[in-house]
Protein backbone atom coordinates (compact mmCIF):
# COMPACT_ATOMS: atom_id res chain seq x y z
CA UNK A 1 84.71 51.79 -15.79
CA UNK A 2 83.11 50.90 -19.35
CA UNK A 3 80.26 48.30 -20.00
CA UNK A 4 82.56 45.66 -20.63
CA UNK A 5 84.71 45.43 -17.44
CA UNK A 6 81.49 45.81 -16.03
CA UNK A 7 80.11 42.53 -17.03
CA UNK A 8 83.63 41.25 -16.66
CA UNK A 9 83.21 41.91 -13.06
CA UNK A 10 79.51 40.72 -12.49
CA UNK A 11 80.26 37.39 -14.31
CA UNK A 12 83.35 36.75 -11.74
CA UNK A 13 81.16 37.83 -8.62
CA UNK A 14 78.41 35.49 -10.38
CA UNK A 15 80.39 32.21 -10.49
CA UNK A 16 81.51 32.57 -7.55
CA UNK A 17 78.11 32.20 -6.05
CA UNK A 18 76.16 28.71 -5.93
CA UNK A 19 73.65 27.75 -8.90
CA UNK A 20 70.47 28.43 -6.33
CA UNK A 21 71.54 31.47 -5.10
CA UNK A 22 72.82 32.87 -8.35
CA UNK A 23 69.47 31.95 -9.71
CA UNK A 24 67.37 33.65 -7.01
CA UNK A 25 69.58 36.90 -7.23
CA UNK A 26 69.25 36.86 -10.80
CA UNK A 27 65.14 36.76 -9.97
CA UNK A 28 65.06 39.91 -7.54
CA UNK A 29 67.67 41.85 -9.42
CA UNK A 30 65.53 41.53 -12.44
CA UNK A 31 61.96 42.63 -10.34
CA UNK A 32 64.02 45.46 -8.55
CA UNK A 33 65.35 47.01 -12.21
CA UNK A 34 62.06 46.53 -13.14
CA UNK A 35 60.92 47.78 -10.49
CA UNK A 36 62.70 50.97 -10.12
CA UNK A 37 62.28 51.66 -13.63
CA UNK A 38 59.08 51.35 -14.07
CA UNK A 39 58.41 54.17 -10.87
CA UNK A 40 60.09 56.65 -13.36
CA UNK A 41 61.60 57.54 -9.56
CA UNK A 42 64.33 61.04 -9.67
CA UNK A 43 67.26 60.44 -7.62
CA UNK A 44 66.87 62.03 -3.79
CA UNK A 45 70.31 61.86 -2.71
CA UNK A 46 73.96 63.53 -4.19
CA UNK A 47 77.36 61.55 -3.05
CA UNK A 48 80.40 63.53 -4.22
CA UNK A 49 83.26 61.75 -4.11
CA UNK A 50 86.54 63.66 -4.60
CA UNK A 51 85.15 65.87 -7.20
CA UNK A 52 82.77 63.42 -9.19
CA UNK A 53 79.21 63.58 -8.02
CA UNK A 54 76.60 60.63 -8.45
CA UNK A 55 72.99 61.28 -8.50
CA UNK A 56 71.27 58.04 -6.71
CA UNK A 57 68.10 56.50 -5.11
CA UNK A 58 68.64 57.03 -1.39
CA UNK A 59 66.55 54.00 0.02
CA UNK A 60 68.73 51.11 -1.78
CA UNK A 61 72.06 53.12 -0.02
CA UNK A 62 70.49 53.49 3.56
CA UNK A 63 68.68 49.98 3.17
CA UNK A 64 71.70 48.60 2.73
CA UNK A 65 75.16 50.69 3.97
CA UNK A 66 75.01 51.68 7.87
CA UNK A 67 77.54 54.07 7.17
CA UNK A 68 75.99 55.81 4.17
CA UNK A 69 73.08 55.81 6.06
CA UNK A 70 74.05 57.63 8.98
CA UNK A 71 75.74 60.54 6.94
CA UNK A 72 72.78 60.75 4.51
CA UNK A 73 70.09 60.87 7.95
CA UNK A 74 72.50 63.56 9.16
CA UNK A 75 73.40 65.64 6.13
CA UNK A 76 72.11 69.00 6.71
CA UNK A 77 71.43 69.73 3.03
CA UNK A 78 67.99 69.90 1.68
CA UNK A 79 68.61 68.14 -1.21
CA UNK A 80 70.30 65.16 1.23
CA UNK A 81 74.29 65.93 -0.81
CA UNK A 82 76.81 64.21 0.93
CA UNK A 83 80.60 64.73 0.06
CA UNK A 84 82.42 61.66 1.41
CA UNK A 85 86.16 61.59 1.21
CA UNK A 86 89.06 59.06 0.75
CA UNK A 87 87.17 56.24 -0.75
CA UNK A 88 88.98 53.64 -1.54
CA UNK A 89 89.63 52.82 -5.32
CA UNK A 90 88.21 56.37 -5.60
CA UNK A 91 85.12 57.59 -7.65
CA UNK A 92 85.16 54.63 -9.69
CA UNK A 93 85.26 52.54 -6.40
CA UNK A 94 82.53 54.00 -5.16
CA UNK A 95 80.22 53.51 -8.55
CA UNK A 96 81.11 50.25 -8.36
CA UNK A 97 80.45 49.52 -4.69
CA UNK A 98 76.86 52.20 -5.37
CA UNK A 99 75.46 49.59 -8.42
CA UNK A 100 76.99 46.61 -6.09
CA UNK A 101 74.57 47.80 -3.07
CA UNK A 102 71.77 48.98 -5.72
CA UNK A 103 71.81 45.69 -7.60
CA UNK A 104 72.29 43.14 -4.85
């Protein structure tokens, strides 16, 4: 998925939300970015999904996903990878469900 369908895809999921809300998500989306970015944080946890791996931030995922969490808590690896198969839409489904839960 480029940068474009991207923001094609944030600005429908954006008006379909009320002014207030939009407003407020637009607030703490902005602080955690800034947030995150400004920690200089290294990913902790590895998702592979059908042969594409992404490196991400484990406490947004478990935070947010009961399911992620419960195969990241239980992952065996030291380095917390966790291969995770038939997702639908595949790896690009799951990038765009990862910045969904990271972002909102």
């Amino acid at each position: 998925m480029d940068v474009e369908q991207e923001q094609a895809a944030m600005v429908t999921t954006l008006d379909m939300m009320p002014a207030k809300k939009e407003e407020l998500m637009s607030n703490a989306m902005k602080r955690t970015t800034e947030w995150i970015f400004s920690q200089k944080i290294s990913s902790d946890v590895t998702i592979h999904v059908q042969g594409v791996s992404f490196s991400l931030h484990k406490f947004p995922l478990v935070s947010k996903c009961g399911y992620l969490k419960k195969l990241i808590l239980n992952s065996k690896e030291a380095d917390h990878a966790v291969k995770i198969n038939n997702v639908p839409g595949g790896p690009e489904g799951f990038e765009l469900a990862a910045k969904f839960q990271i972002w909102w």
